[in-house]
Each structure stands twice: as C-alpha cells, then as structure tokens.
Protein backbone atom coordinates (compact mmCIF):
# COMPACT_ATOMS: atom_id res chain seq x y z
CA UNK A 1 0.00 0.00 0.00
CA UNK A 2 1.35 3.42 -0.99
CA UNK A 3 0.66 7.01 0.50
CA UNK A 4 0.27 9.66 -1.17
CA UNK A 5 2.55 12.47 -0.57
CA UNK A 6 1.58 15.57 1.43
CA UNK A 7 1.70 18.77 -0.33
CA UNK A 8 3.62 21.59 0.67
CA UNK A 9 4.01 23.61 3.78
CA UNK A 10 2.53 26.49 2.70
CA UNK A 11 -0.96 24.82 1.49
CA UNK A 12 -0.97 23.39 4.72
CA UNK A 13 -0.70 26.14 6.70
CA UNK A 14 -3.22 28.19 4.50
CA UNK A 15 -5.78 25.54 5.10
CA UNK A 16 -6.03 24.50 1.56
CA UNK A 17 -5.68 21.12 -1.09
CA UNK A 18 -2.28 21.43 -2.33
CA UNK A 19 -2.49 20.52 -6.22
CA UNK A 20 1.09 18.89 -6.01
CA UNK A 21 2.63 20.53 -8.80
CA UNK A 22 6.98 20.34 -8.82
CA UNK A 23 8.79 22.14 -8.41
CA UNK A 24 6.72 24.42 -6.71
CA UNK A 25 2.85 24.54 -6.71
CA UNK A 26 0.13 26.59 -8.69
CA UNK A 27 -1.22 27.91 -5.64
CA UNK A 28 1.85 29.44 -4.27
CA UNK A 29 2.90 30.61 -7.28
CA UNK A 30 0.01 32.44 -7.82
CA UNK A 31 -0.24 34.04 -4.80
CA UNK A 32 4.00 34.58 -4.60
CA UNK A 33 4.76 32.33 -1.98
CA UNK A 34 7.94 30.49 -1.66
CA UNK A 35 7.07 27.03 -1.94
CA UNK A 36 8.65 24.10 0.20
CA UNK A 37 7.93 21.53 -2.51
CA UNK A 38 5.80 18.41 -1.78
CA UNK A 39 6.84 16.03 1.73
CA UNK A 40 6.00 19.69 3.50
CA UNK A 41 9.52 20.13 3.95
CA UNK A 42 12.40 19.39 1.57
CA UNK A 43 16.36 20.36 2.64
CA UNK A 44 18.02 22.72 0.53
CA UNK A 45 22.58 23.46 0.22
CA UNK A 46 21.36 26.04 2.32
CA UNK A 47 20.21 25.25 5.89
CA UNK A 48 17.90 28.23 6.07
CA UNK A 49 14.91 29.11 3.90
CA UNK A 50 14.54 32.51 4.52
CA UNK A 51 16.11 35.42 7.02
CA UNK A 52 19.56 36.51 7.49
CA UNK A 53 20.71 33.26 7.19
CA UNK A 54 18.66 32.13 4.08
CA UNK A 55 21.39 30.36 2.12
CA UNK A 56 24.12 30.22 5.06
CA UNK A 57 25.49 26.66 4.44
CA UNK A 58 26.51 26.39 8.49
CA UNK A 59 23.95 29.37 10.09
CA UNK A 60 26.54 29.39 12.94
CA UNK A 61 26.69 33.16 14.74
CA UNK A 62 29.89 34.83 15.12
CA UNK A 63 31.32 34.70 18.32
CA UNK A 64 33.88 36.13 19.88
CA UNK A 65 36.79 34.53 21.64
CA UNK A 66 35.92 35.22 24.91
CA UNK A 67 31.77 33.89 24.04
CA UNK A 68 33.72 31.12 22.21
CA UNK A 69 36.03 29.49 25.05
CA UNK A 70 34.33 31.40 28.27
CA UNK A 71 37.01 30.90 31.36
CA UNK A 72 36.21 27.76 33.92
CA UNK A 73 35.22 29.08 37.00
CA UNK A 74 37.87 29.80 39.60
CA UNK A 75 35.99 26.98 42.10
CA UNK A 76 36.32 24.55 39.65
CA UNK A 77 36.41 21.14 40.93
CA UNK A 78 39.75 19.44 41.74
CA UNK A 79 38.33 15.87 41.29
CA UNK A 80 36.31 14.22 38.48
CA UNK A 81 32.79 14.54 38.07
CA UNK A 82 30.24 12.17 39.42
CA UNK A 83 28.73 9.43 37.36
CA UNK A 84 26.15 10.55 34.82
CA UNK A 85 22.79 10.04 35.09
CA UNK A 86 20.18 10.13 32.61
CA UNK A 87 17.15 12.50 33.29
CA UNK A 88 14.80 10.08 33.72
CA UNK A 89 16.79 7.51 35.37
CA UNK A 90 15.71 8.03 39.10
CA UNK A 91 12.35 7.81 38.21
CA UNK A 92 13.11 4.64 36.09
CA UNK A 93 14.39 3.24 38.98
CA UNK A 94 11.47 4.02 41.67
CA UNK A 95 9.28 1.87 38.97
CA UNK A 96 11.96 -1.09 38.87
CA UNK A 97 10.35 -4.56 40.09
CA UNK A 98 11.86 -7.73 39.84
CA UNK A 99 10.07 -10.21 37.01
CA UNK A 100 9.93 -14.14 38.15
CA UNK A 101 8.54 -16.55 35.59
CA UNK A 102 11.53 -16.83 34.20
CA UNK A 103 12.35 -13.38 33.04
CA UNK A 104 15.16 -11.12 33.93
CA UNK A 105 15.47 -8.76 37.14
CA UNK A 106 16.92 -6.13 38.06
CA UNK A 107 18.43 -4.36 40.51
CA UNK A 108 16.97 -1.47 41.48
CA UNK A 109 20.63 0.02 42.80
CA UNK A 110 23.00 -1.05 40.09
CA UNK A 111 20.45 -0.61 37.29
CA UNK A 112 22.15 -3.79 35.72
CA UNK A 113 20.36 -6.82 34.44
CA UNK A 114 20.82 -9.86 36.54
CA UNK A 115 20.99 -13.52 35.75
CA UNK A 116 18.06 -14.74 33.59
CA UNK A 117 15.69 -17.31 35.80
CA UNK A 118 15.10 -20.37 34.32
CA UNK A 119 17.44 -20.49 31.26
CA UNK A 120 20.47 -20.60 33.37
CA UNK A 121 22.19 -17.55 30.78
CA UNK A 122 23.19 -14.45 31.97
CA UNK A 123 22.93 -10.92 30.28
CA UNK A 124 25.44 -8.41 31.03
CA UNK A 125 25.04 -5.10 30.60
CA UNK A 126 26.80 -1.60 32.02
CA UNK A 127 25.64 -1.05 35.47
CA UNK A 128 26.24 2.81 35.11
CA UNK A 129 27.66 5.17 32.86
CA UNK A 130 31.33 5.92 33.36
CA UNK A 131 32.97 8.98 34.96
CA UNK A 132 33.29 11.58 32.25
CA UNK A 133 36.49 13.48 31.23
CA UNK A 134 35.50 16.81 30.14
CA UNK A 135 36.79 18.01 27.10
CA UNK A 136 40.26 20.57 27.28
CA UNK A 137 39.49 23.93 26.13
CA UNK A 138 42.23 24.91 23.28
CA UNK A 139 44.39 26.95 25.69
CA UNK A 140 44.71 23.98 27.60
CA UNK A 141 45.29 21.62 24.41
CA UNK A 142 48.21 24.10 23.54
CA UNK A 143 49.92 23.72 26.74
CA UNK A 144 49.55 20.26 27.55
CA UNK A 145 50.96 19.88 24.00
CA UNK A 146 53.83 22.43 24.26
CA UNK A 147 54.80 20.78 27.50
CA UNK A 148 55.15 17.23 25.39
CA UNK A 149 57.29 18.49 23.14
CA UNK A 150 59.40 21.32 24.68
CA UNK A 151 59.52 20.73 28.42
CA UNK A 152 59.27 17.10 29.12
CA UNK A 153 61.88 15.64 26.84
CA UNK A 154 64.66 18.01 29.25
CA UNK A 155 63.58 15.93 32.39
CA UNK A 156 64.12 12.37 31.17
CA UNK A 157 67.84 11.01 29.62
CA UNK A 158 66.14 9.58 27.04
CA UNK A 159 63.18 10.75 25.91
CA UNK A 160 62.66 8.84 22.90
CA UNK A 161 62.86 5.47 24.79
CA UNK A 162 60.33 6.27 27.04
CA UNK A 163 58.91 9.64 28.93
CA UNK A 164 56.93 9.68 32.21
CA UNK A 165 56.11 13.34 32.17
CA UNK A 166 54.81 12.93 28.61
CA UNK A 167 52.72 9.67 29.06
CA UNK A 168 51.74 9.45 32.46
CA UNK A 169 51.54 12.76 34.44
CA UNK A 170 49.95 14.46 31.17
CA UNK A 171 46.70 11.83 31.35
CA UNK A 172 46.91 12.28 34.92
CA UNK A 173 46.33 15.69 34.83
CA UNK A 174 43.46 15.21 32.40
CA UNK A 175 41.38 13.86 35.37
CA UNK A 176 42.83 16.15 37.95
CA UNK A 177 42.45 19.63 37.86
CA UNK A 178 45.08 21.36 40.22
CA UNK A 179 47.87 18.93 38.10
CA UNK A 180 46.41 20.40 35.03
CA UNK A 181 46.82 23.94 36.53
CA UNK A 182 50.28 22.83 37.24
CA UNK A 183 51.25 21.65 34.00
CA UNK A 184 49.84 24.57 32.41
CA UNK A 185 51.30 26.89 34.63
CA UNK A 186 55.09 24.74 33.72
CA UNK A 187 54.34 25.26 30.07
CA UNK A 188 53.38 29.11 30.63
CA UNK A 189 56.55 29.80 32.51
CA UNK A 190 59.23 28.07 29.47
CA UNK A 191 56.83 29.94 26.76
CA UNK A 192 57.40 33.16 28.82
CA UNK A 193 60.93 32.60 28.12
CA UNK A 194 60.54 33.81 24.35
CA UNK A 195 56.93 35.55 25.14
CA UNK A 196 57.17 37.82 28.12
CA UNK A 197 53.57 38.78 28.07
CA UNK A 198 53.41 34.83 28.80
CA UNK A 199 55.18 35.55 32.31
CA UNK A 200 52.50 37.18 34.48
CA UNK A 201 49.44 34.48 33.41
CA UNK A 202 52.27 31.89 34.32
CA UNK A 203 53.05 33.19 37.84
CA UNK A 204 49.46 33.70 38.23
CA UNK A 205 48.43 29.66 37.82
CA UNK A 206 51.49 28.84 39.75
CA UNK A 207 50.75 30.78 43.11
CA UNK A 208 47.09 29.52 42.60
CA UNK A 209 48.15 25.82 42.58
CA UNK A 210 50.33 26.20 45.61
CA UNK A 211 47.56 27.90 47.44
CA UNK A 212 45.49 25.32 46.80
CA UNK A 213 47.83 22.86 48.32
CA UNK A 214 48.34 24.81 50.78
CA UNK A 215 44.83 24.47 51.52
CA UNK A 216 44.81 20.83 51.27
CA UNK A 217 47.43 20.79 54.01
CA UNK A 218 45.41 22.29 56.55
CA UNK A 219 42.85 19.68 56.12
CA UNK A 220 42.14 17.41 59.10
CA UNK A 221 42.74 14.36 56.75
CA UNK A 222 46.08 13.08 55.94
CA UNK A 223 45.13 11.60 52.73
CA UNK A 224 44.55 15.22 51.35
CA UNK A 225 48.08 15.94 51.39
CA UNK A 226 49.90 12.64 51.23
CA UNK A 227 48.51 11.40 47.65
CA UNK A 228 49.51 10.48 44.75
CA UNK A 229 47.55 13.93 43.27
CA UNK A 230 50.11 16.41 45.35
CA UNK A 231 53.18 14.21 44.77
CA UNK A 232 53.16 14.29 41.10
CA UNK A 233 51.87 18.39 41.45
CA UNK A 234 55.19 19.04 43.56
CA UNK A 235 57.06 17.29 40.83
CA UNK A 236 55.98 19.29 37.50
CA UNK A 237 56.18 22.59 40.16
CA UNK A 238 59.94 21.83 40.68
CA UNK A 239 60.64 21.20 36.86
CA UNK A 240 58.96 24.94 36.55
CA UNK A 241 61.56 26.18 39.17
CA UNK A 242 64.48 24.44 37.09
CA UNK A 243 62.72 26.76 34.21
CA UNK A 244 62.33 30.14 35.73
CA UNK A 245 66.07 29.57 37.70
CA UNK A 246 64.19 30.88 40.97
CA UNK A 247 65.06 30.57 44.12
CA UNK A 248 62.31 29.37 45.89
CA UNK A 249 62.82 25.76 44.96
CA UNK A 250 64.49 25.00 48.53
CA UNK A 251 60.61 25.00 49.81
CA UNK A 252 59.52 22.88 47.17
CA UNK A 253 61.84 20.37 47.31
CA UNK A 254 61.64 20.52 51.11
CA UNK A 255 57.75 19.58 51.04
CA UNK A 256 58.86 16.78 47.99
CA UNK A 257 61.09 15.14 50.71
CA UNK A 258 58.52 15.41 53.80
CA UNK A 259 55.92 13.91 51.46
CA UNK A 260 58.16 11.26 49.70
CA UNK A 261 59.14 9.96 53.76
CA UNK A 262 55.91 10.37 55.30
CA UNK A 263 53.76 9.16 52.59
CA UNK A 264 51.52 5.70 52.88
CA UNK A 265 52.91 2.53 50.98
CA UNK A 266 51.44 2.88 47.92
CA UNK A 267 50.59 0.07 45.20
CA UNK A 268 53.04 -0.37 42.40
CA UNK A 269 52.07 1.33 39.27
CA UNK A 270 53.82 2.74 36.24
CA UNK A 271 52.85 6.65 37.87
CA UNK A 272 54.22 5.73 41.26
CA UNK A 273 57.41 4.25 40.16
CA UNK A 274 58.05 7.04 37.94
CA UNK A 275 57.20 9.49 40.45
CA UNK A 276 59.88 7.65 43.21
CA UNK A 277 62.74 7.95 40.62
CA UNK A 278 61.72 11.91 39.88
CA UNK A 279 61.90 12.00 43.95
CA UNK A 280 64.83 10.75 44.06
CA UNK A 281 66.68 12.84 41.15
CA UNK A 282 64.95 15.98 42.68
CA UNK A 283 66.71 14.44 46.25
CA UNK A 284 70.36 13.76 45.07
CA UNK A 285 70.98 16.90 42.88
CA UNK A 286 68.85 19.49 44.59
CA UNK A 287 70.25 18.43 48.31
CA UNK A 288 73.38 19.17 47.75
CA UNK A 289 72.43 22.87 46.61
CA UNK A 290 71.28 23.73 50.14
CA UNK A 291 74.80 23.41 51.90
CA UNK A 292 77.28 21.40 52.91
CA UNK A 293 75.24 19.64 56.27
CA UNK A 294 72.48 18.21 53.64
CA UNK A 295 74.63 17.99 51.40
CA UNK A 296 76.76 15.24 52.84
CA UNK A 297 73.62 13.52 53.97
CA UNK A 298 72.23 13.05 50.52
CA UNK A 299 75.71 12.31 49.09
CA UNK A 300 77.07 9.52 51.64
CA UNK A 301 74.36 7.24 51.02
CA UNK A 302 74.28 4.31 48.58
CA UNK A 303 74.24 6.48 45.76
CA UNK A 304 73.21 3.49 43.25
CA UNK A 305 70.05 3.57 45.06
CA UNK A 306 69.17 6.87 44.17
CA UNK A 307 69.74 6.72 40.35
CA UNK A 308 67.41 4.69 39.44
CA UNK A 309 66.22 7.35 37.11
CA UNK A 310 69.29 6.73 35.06
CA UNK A 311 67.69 3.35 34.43
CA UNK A 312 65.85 1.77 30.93
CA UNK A 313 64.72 -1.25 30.27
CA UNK A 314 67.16 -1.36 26.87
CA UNK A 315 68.29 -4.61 24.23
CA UNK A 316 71.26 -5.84 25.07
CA UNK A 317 72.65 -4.06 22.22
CA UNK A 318 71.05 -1.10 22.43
CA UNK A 319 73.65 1.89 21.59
CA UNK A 320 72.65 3.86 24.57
CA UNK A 321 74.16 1.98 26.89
CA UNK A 322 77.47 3.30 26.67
CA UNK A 323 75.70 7.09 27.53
CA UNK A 324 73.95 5.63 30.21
CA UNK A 325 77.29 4.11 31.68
CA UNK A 326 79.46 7.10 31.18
CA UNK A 327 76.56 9.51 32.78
CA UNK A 328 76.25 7.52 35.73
CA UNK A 329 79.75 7.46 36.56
CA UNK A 330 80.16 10.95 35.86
CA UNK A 331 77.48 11.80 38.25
CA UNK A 332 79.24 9.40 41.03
CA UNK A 333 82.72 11.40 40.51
CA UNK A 334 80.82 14.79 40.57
CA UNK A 335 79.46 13.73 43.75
CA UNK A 336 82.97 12.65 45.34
CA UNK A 337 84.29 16.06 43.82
CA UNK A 338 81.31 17.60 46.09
CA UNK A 339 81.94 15.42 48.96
CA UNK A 340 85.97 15.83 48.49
CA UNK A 341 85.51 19.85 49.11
CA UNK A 342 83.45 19.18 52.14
CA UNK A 343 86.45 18.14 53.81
CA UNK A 344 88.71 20.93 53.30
CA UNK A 345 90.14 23.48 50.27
CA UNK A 346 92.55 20.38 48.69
CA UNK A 347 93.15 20.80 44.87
CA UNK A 348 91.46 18.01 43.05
CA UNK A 349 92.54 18.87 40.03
CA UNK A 350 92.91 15.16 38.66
CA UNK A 351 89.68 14.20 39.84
CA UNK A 352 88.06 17.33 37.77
CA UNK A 353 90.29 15.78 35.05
CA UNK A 354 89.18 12.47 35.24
CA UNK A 355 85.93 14.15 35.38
CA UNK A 356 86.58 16.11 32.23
CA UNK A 357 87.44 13.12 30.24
CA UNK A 358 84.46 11.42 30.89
CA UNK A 359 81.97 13.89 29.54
CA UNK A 360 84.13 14.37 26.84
CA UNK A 361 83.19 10.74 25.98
CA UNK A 362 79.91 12.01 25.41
CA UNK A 363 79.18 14.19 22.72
CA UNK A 364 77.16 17.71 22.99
CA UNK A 365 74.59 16.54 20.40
CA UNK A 366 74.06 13.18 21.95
CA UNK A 367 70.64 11.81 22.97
CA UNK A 368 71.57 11.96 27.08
CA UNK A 369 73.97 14.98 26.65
CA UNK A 370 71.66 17.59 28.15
CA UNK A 371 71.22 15.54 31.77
CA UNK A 372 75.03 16.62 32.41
CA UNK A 373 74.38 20.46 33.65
CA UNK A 374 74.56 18.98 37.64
CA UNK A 375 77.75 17.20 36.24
CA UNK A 376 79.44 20.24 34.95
CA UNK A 377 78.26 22.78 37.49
CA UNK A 378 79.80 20.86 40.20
CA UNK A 379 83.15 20.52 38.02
CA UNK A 380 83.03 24.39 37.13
CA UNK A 381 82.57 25.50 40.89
CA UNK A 382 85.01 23.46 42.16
CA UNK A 383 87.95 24.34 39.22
CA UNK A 384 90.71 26.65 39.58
CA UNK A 385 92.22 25.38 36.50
CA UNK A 386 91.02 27.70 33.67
CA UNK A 387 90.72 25.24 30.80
CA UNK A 388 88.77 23.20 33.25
CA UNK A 389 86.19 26.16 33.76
CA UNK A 390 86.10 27.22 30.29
CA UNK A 391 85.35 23.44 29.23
CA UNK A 392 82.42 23.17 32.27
CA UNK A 393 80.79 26.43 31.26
CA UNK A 394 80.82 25.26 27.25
CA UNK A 395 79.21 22.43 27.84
CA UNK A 396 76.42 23.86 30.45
CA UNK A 397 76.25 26.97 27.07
CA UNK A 398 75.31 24.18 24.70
CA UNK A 399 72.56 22.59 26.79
CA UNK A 400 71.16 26.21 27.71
CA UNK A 401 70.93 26.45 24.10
CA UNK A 402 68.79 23.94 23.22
CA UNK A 403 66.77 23.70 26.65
CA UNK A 404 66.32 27.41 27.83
CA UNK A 405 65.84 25.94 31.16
CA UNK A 406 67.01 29.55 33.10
CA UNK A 407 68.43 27.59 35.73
CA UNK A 408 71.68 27.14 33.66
CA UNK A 409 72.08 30.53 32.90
CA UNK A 410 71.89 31.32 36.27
CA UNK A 411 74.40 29.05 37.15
CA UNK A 412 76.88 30.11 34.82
CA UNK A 413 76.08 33.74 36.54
CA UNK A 414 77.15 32.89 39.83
CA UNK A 415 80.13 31.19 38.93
CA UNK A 416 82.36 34.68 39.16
CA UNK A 417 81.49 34.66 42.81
CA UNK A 418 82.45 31.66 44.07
CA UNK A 419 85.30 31.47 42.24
CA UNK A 420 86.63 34.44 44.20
CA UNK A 421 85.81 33.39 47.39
CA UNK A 422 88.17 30.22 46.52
CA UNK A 423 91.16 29.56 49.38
CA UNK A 424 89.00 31.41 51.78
CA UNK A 425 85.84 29.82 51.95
CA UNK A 426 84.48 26.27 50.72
CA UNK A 427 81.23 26.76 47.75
CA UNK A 428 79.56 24.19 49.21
CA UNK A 429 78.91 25.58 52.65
CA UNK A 430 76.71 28.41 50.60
CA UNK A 431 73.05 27.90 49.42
CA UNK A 432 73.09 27.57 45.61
CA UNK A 433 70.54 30.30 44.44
CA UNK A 434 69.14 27.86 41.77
CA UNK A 435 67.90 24.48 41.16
CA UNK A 436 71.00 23.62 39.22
CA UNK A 437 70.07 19.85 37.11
C-alpha cells in the first residue's frame, strides 16, 4: 500500500488542497509564496529558507573569543565529576520490580540486568555510565601539548625510549584539575621565556596551585596531602623552578622530601614508580644545593640507590648503553668532587680531570647529553684550572641552548662569585641560588 505524498508547507498552513505541482505549486505561485515543494519540507545546500541566514550553508553566529572558550570558574572542581545520570533515570528506577517466571530482574541500585531465571544464561550489561572526562578547552590543548614536546623531553635522559612526564603525568592531569593547573602553569613559565607577556598568566596559575595545596594541608585528613595527586603536582612545580632559575625551589623540594618519607605505601604502578625515581633525582641533585650539612647527607648514602632514574629497560645491544654508563659514573665522581671539598680546600685537580674526560666521551649533540648540567656545574665551581672552567661552562652553554631551562644561565652567573671566594671559603657551605640539574 502506498501514500500519497503531502503537499507543501505552505498549502498546509493556509488551510487548503495542495495541487502537487513540482517544483513548486500553482497555488503558491500564484499568490507569490515560496514554496517548500511536496513532503511539507524538503532540505536545501542552504540550511535556512529565509532570514539573514537564508542560504548560510553552516547558520553558525559569530562569536567572539571570549563567548567562544568562556574561562572555567575559579571553584572549579579538583576531582572528576560524578557518574552521569540520565534524566529520567531516578524515576526509572522508583518503577523497577523484579520479574519471576523466568524473566530477567533487576536491581533497582545497580540498574544492571541480573541472571536470567530459568534459562540458566546471563545478560550483562553496564551497570552505570562511566565517569566523564570533560573536554580541554584549546588553551589547555596548547599547553599540555607544548609541554610534550618542549619541556618534558629536558627531564628524562632519554626521551625517545620512554617519557613519564609525557605519558603518564599528562593523562593524569586530564582527570585532575590542580595537576592540570600545574602543567599549564610549567608550560606558561618556558613559553614566557621567548613571550614575556606569557610571564604574568604563568606566575598567576602557579601561586594559585600552591595555594590550593596549601589548603589541602590544613585539612584534618592526611590523605589530602599525602597522595599520589600532590606528589606528582610538587614534581611538575619543581621542573617549573628548574625553568624560571628561581630561588624558591628550597621550599619545594623541602615539602617533595617530607611527602616522599611520610607518605603511605602505595601500590606499584607505572605513575608511582616514575614518580619515586623523579623524587629521588629531585633528592640527590637538589640536596646538595642547600649546603654542605644536607649535602653530605644526601651524598654519603648508597648512591646506586638513588639513580634509578638513570635506568631503561634497553636490548642488550642497544647503543645507549654506553651514555647511560658514562653519565652515571660521571654523576658518582661529581658527587665525590662535592663530597671531596666538604672536607677541606685540597686541589682536586685530577679528579676534575678524570671528570673532564668522561663527559668528553659524550658528545654535545648526543641523545643523554643535556642531563650533564649537575655534572658540569659541580666541576666548574670546584675548578681553579682555567681550561677546566672554560670546558664546564661550554658544555652547560650548549645545553642552555637547546633547553632554555634559566636555571643554567643562572648558574653560569654565579660562577664569578664563588670562584673568588676560593682559598678562603668552601662553595659548598653556601646555598646555591638555583635548582642547578
């Protein structure tokens, strides 16, 4: 059985037979009317049949940037949103019975569909909808991406072999909001570098994260503070102070180490193991900076223990082996150098020589070459020898170059001034004024 086609919208709405003429019909062209053509409605290349849109392909207003991407609100919530639930779906559920007789039930709190009765089969579906991520706005796209590519590859050896920063902490922070401040705030302060404008947003996300912490610390519950959320936050805020070369890192790296020894045993997982060896990088290079008592403590201990960030699960003849050898052992004579002008103002000049020879091994446009800057800092401070500081301060020039981590340029800055206080006071009794790694 057919139908027969309804005539146009305009007959219709006059109240009259339609006589079905195409394109258009009689009656509307008599009387001038544009004429939707038989069905009642019929879709045209333009989405509009008449107005200030008539003929727009997309009638999509034009908004502005700000109407566009509107700011999140400043409360914002730091955790993921609750499970969805449909608009009807408490109502559904005040109505749910169970069925005997051999049909299915259900439960009235799960909403899932339980073992059919009688035919021994079971039916599975989701009990609930899963948590939602919401979508990144585009400013947030652009600095989770810059951070891939420009900021993260400077904190690993080897970034192409794997990345934690890159492919853990950045998915973190898409369910995490404060971490996604962080990150963003990271990636504002190294674009500020070639975009000043960049520098007061970046300081701005920055002091709110730590406030926020802050507030988490004064919390009642321990779990607020000692969590996986504000361990891997302290970590991307220290790789921002290795960025800006500030001096505040000594508090951030002091609330790293209270959380890293006071924190509950947590499961083993790819973030948590990652986040131990950025600990204990953070631990062994930025102790030292904070004078000669902490110093020793950090340096006396099993140092193999504490570079476990040097270490990648590599084939057996994987080429990077031999960079991974030579910068552990210049990181262990670096760290004697340290410990060997604790104990008085000795020349070591064939220990910095050794030294020398061993990160010449490496060259400057090596995958690895750039995790040195701790290496040759040390060697520079400690050198009297002016070949020895000239071939320090090269190689800390060429990583600055390709990184524009600050901290390096600040540490070739105060170089001059412990070199003059040489014979008459040790360096490492002083607080180094930068994050220096």
């Amino acid at each position: 059985m057919s139908s027969k086609p309804r005539g146009c919208f305009q007959c219709s709405k006059r109240r009259i037979i339609c006589d079905g003429a195409e394109p258009v019909c009689k009656k509307c062209q008599k009387k001038s009317l544009e004429c939707s053509g038989l069905g009642r409605f019929r879709f045209s290349n333009g989405l509009a049949r008449r107005g200030k849109l008539k003929g727009c392909v997309v009638p999509v207003p034009h908004l502005s940037p700000a109407e566009a991407f509107p700011p999140e609100p400043a409360n914002s919530a730091r955790f993921p949103p609750q499970k969805l639930q449909w608009k009807n779906e408490q109502g559904c559920r005040t109505r749910q019975k169970q069925k005997r007789n051999g049909k299915a039930t259900v439960d009235p709190q799960e909403g899932s569909v339980g073992q059919m009765e009688g035919s021994g089969d079971r039916a599975s579906v989701p009990s609930a909808v899963g948590q939602w991520i919401p979508p990144l706005n585009s400013r947030t796209r652009m600095l989770f991406s810059y951070f891939a590519t420009e900021v993260a590859p400077v904190m690993v050896i080897l970034d192409k072999i794997s990345n934690g920063y890159r492919e853990l902490l950045l998915p973190m922070a898409c369910e995490d909001r404060v971490l996604e401040r962080a990150i963003s705030a990271v990636a504002s302060q190294h674009i500020a570098g070639r975009c000043p404008t960049m520098r007061v947003e970046a300081e701005s996300e920055r002091a709110a994260v730590i406030s926020c912490l802050r507030q988490d610390s004064l919390q009642s519950s321990a779990d607020r503070v000692f969590n996986v959320s504000t361990w891997a936050t302290l970590i991307v805020l220290l790789v921002g102070e290795t960025i800006t070369g500030s001096s505040e890192y000594r508090y951030l790296l002091h609330t790293l180490t209270c959380l890293a020894e006071n924190i509950s045993q947590v499961e083993y997982t790819a973030a948590n193991s990652f986040l131990t060896q950025q600990t204990h990088m953070f631990q062994l290079l930025g102790t030292p900076l904070l004078g000669e008592r902490k110093g020793i403590h950090a340096l006396q201990r099993p140092i193999e223990q504490y570079m476990d960030w040097t270490q990648y699960d590599l084939p057996p003849d994987s080429e990077h082996h031999r960079v991974l050898a030579l910068s552990r052992l210049a990181f262990m004579n670096a760290s004697k150098i340290y410990l060997g002008r604790t104990m008085g103002n000795n020349n070591q000049w064939e220990s910095l020589e050794s030294l020398k020879q061993v990160v010449s091994q490496i060259d400057p446009e090596e995958p690895g070459s750039h995790a040195l800057v701790w290496v040759c800092f040390i060697a520079a401070a400690d050198s009297t020898d002016p070949e020895h500081r000239a071939f320090f301060i090269d190689r800390m020039n060429k990583v600055y170059a390709k990184t524009q981590f600050r901290n390096i340029s600040a540490a070739i800055e105060s170089l001059p001034g412990i070199w003059s206080a040489q014979g008459s006071s040790r360096w490492t009794r002083e607080v180094i004024p930068t994050l220096v790694m």
